[in-house]
Protein backbone atom coordinates (compact mmCIF):
# COMPACT_ATOMS: atom_id res chain seq x y z
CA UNK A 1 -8.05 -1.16 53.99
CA UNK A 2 -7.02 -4.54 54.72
CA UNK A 3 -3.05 -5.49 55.51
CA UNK A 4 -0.59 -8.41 55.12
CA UNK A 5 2.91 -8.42 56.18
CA UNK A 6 6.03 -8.55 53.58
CA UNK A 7 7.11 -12.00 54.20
CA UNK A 8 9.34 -13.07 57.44
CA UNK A 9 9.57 -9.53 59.20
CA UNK A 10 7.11 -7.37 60.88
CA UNK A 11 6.75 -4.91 58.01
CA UNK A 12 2.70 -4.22 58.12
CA UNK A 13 1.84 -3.52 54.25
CA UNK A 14 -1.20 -2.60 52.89
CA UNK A 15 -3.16 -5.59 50.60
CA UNK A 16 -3.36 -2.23 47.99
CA UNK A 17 0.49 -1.02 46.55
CA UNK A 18 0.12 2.32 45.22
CA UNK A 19 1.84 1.96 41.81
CA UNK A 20 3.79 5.02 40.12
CA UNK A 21 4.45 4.07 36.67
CA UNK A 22 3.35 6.46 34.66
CA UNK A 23 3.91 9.30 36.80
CA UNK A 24 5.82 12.03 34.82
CA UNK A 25 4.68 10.52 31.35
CA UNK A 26 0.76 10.33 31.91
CA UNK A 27 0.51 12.23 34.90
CA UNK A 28 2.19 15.46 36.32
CA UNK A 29 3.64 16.05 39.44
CA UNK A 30 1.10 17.96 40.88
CA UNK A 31 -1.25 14.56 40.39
CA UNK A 32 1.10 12.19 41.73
CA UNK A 33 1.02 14.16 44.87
CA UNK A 34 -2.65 14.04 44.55
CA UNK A 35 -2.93 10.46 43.81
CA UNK A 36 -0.45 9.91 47.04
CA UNK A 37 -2.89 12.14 48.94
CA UNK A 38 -5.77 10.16 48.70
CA UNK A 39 -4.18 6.52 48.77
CA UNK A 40 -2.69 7.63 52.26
CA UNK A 41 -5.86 8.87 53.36
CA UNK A 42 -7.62 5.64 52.03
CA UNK A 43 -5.17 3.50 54.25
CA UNK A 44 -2.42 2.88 51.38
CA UNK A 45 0.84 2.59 53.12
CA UNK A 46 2.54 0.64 50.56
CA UNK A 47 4.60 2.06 47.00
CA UNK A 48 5.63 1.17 44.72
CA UNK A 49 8.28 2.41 42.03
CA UNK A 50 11.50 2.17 39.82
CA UNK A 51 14.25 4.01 38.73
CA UNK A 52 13.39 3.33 35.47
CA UNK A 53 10.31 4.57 35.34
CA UNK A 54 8.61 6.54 33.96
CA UNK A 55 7.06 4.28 31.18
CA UNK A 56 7.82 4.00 28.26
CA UNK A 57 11.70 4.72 29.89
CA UNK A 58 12.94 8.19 28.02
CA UNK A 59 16.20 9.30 28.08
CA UNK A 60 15.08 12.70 29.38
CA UNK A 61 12.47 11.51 31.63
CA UNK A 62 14.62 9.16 33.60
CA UNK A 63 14.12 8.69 37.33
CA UNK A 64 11.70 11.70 37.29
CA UNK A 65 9.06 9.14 39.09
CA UNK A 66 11.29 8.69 42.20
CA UNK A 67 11.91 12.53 41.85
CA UNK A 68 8.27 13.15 42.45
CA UNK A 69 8.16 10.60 45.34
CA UNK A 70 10.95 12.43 46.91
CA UNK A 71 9.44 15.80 46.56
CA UNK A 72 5.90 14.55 48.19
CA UNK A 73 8.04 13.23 51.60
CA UNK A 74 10.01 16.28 51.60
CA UNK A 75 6.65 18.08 51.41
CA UNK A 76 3.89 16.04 53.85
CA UNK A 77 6.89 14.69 56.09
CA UNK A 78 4.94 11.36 55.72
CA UNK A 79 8.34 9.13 54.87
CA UNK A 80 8.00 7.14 58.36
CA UNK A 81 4.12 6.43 57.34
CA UNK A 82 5.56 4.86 53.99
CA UNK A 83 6.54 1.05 53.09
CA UNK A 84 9.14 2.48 49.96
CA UNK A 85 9.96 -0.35 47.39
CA UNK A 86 12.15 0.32 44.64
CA UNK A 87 14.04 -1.63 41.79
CA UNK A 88 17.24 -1.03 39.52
CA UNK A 89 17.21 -1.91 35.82
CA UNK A 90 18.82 -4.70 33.96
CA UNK A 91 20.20 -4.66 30.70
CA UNK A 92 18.45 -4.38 28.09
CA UNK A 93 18.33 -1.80 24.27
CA UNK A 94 15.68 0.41 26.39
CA UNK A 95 18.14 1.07 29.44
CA UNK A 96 21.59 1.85 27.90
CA UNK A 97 20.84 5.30 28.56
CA UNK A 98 21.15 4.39 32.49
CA UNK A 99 23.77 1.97 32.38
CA UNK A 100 25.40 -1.28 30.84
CA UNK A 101 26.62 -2.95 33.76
CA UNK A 102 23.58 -4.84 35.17
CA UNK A 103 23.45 -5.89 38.45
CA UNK A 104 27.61 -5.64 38.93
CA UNK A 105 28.50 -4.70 42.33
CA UNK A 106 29.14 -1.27 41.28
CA UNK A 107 26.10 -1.09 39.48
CA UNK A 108 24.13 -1.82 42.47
CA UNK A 109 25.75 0.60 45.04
CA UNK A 110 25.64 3.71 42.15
CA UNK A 111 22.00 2.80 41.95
CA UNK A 112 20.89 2.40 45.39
CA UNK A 113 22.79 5.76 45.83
CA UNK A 114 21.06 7.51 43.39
CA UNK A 115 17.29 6.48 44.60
CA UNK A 116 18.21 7.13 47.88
CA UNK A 117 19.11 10.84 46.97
CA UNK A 118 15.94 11.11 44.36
CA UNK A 119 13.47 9.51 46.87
CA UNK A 120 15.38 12.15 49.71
CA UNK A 121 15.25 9.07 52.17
CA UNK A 122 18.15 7.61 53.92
CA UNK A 123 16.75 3.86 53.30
CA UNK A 124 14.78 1.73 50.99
CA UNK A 125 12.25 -0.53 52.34
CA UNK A 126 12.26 -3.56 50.02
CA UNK A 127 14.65 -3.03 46.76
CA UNK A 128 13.98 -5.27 44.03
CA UNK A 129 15.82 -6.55 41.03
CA UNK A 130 13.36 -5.52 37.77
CA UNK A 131 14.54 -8.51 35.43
CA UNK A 132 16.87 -10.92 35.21
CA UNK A 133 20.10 -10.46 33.75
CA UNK A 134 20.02 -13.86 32.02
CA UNK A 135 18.01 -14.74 28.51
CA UNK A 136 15.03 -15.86 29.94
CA UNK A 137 11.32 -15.39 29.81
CA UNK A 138 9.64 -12.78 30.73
CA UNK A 139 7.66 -9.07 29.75
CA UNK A 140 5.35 -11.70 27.62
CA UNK A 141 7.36 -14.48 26.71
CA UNK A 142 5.25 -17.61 26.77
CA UNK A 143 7.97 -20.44 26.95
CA UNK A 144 12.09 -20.85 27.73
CA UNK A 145 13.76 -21.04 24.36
CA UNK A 146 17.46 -22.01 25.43
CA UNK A 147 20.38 -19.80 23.48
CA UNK A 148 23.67 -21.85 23.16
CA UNK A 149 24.89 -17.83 22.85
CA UNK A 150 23.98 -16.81 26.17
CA UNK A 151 27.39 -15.96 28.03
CA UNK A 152 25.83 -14.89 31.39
CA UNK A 153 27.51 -16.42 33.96
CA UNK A 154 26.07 -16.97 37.42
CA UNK A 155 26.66 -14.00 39.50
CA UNK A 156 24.26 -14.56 41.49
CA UNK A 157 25.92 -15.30 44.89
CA UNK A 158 27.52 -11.77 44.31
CA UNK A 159 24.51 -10.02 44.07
CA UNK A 160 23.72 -10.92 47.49
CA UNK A 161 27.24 -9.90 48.35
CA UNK A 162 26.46 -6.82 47.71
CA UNK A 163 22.65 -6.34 49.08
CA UNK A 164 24.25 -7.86 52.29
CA UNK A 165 26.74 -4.80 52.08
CA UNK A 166 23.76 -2.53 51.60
CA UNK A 167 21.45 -3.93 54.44
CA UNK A 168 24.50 -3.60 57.09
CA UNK A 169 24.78 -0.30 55.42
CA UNK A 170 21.25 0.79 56.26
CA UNK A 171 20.88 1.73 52.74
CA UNK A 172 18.05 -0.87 52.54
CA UNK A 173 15.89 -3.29 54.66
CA UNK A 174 14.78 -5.85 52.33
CA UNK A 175 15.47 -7.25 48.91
CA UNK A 176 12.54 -8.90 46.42
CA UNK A 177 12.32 -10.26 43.00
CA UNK A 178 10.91 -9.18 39.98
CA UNK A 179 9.53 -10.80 36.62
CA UNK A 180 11.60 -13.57 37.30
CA UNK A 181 11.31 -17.10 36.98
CA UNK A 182 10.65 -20.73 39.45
CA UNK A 183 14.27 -21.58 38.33
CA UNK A 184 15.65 -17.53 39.52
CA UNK A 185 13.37 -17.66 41.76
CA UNK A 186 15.14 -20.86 43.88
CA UNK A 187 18.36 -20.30 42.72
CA UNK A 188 18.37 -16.90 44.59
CA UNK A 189 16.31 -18.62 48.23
CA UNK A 190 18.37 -21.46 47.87
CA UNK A 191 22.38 -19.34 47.95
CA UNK A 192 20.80 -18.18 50.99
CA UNK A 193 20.08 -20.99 52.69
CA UNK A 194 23.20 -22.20 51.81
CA UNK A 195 25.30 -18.89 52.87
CA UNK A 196 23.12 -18.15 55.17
CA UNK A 197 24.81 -14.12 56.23
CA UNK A 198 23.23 -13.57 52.35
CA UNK A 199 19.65 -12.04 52.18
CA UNK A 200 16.49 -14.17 51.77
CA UNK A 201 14.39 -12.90 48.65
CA UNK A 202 11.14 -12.03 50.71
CA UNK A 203 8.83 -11.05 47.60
CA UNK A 204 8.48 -11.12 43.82
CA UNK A 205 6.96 -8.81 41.40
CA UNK A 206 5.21 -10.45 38.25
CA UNK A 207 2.44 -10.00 36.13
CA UNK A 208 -0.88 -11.53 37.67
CA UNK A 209 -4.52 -10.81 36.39
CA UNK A 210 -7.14 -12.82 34.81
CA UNK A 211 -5.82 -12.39 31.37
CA UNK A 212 -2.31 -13.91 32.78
CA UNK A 213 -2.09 -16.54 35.60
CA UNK A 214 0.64 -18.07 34.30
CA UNK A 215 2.09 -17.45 38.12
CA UNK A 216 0.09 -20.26 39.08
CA UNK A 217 2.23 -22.26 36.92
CA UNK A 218 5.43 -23.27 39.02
CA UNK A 219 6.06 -19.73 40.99
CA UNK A 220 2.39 -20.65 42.90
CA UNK A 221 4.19 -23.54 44.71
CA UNK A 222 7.42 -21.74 45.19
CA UNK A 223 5.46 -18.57 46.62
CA UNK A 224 3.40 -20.79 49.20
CA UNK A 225 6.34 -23.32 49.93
CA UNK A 226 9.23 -20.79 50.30
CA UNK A 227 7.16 -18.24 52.00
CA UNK A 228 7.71 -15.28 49.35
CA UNK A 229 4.72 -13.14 48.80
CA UNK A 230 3.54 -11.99 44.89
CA UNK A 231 3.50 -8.25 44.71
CA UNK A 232 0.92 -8.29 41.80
CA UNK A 233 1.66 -6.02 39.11
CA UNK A 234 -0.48 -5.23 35.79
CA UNK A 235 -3.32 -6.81 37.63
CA UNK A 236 -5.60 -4.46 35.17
CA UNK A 237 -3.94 -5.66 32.36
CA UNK A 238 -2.46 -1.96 31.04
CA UNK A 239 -6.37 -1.43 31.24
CA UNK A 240 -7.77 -3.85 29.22
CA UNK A 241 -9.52 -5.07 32.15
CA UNK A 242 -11.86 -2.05 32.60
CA UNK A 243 -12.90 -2.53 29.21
CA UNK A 244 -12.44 0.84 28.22
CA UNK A 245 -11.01 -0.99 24.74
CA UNK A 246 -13.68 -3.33 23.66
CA UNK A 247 -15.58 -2.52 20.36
CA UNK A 248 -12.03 -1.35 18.90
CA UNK A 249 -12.58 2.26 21.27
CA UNK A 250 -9.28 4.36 21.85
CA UNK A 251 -10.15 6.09 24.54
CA UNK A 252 -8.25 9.90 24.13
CA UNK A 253 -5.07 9.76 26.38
CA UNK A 254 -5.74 6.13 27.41
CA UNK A 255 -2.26 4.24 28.08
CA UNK A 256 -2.85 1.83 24.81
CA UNK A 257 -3.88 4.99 22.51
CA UNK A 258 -0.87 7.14 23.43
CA UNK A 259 1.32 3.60 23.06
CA UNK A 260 -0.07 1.09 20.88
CA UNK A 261 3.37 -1.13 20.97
CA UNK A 262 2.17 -2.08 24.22
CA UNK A 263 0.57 -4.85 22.81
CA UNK A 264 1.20 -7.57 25.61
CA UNK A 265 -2.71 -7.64 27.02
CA UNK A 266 -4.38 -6.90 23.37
CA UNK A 267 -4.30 -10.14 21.42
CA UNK A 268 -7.74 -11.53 19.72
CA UNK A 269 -7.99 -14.19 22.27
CA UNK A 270 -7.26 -11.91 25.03
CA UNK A 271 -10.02 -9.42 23.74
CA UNK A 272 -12.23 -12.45 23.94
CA UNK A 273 -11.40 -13.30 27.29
CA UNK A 274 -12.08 -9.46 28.32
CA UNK A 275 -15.62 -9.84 26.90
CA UNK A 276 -16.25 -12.69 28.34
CA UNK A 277 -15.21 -11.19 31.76
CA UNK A 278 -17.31 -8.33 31.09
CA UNK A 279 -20.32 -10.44 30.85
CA UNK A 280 -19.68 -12.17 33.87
CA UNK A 281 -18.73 -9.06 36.03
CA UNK A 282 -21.83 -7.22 34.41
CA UNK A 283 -24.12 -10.41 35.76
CA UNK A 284 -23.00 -9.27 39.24
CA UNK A 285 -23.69 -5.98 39.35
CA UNK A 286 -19.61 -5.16 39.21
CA UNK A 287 -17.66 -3.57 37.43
CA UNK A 288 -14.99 -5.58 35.30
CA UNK A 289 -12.45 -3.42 37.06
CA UNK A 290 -13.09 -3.71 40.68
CA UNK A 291 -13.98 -7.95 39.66
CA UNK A 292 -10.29 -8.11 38.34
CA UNK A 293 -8.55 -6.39 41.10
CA UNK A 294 -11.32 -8.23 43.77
CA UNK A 295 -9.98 -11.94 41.78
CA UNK A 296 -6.31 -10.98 42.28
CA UNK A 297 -6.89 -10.01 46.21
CA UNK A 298 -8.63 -13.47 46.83
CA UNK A 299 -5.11 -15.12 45.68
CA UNK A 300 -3.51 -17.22 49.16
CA UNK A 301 0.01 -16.58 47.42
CA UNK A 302 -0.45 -12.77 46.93
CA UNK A 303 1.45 -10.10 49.25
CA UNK A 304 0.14 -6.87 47.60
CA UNK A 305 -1.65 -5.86 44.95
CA UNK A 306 -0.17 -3.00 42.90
CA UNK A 307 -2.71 -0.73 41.17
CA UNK A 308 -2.12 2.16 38.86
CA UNK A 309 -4.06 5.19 37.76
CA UNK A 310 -4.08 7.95 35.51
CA UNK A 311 -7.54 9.75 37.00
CA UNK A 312 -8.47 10.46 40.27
CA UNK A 313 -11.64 8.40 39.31
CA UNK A 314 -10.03 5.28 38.30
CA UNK A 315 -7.60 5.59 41.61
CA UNK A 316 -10.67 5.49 44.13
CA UNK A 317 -11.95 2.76 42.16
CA UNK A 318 -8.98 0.58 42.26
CA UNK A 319 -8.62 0.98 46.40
CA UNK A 320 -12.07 0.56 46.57
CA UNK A 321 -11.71 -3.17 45.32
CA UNK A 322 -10.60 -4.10 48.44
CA UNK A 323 -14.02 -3.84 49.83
CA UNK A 324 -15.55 -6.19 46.94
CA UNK A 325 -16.54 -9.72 48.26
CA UNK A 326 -16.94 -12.21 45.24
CA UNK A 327 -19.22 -14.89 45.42
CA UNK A 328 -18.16 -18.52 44.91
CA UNK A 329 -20.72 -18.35 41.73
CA UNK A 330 -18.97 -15.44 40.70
CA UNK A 331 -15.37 -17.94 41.47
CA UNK A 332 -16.68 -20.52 39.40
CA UNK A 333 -17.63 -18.38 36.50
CA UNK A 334 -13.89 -17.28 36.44
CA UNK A 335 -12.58 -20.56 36.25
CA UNK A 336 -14.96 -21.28 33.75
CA UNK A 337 -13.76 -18.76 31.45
CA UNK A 338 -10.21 -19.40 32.40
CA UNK A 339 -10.62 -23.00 31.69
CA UNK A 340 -11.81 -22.13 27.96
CA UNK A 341 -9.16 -19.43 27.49
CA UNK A 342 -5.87 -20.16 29.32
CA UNK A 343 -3.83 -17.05 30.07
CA UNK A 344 -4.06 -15.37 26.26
CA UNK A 345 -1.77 -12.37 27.62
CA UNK A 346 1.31 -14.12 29.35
């Protein structure tokens, strides 16, 4: 395994984030232990989860992720071992069945409470804020369409009010970003600067992979510049970047079979893309999936990269990435096919 360090501290992460997603949708309890099993044992030290997940979020399935998580430390006794990131949901139609206040300071506390007693930890190592409570883009919107209706108002100063409350508390360590935006993304470093007991965003969690680079765009500059790391997530592409879904194949129990809304990575031109990726990694002797998760561990911005699995198979192939070395005629043959297709899955 190779490591990295969660931006200004001494936190030692692993470059691989065990991601949890779709355990208790896809995966049962007894695999999530499994999967944590052999992450650990692969030098994974680093996880990642939400308490909104499971995905898709269900009503009845709400939080059960963290539950598992909490139930595996209880179990090994391995919560010391662990780097524990977390987020709370925003608003939005598929979370009124957790709450409706966003990121209120009420909000915050009630959630932080209620991972902390799921997870059966006394502290969070890096909580995160999912999505922004503004209209925005983000989850696959290309471009910034301004709405003369949008009443947010600019709460962010007590946000970090409140994290600050929660790091004296010892309820967290750390506090991170997630799908957010180079605008969000300095108006939350720079109220720190300014008010400077507040919290400094060390990290932010957005979609990177070869089908979307649209990080590089903006959030690139602000990751190097301001010093806070990418935690990569979807760097598969929901799967589409194994290839599993090329000649029109639905694999049985596949993510995209079982949910076919989630759409974001399947476009024509991002099917192209895949092919032509495919080709290339095929040319190499690689496998697409181990040359998409190698690309995104090359990146000089990127903290961690967050992989997800469904099979014991496709887990030890993920963490094995880390061990893939690309060649700079591999390099150029990505930018090639990046330069003809530009990010068709943002």
């Amino acid at each position: 395994m190779k490591y990295t360090f969660l931006p200004h501290t001494n936190i030692r992460v692993s470059k691989i984030c065990l991601g949890t997603m779709t355990w208790g949708r896809q995966n049962s309890e007894e695999q999530a232990h499994e999967q944590m099993d052999h992450a650990v044992d692969r030098g994974v030290n680093f996880f990642d989860t939400a308490e909104m997940y499971p995905i898709p979020p269900k009503k009845e399935l709400y939080a059960v992720t963290e539950e598992f998580i909490g139930n595996w430390f209880k179990k090994t006794k391995k919560r010391e071992e662990i780097v524990l990131a977390t987020k709370i949901a925003g608003r939005a139609d598929f979370t009124k069945h957790i709450r409706a206040t966003g990121f209120s300071k009420e909000a915050i506390i009630s959630a932080v409470d209620a991972s902390l007693e799921r997870l059966q930890t006394d502290y969070i190592d890096l909580y995160q804020l999912h999505w922004p409570e503004r209209n925005t883009n983000y989850f696959g919107q290309r471009g910034y369409n301004a709405d003369m209706a949008d009443l947010w108002e600019d709460n962010i100063h007590q946000i970090l009010e409140t994290l600050r409350d929660l790091v004296e508390a010892g309820k967290i360590r750390h506090v991170g970003l997630s799908n957010e935006t180079p605008w969000g993304t300095m108006r939350f470093l720079e109220e720190s600067k300014v008010h400077r007991m507040l919290p400094r965003m060390i990290t932010i969690q957005n979609p990177y992979s070869l089908l979307n680079r649209s990080f590089e765009v903006g959030l690139s500059e602000v990751s190097m510049r301001e010093k806070i790391g990418l935690l990569a997530y979807s760097p598969m592409a929901f799967g589409v970047l194994s290839g599993k879904y090329l000649g029109d194949v639905q694999p049985r129990k596949a993510r995209l079979t079982l949910f076919p809304t989630y759409s974001r990575y399947s476009s024509e031109t991002a099917t192209e893309a895949t092919k032509k990726y495919q080709a290339l990694a095929n040319d190499h002797g690689l496998s697409l999936a181990q040359m998409a998760l190698a690309f995104v561990n090359t990146r000089a911005f990127l903290t961690s990269n967050i992989i997800g699995a469904t099979t014991m198979g496709q887990l030890k192939e993920n963490i094995e990435s880390i061990d893939v070395e690309l060649s700079s005629e591999l390099l150029e043959g990505i930018e090639e096919i990046h330069s003809a297709i530009p990010d068709p899955a943002p």
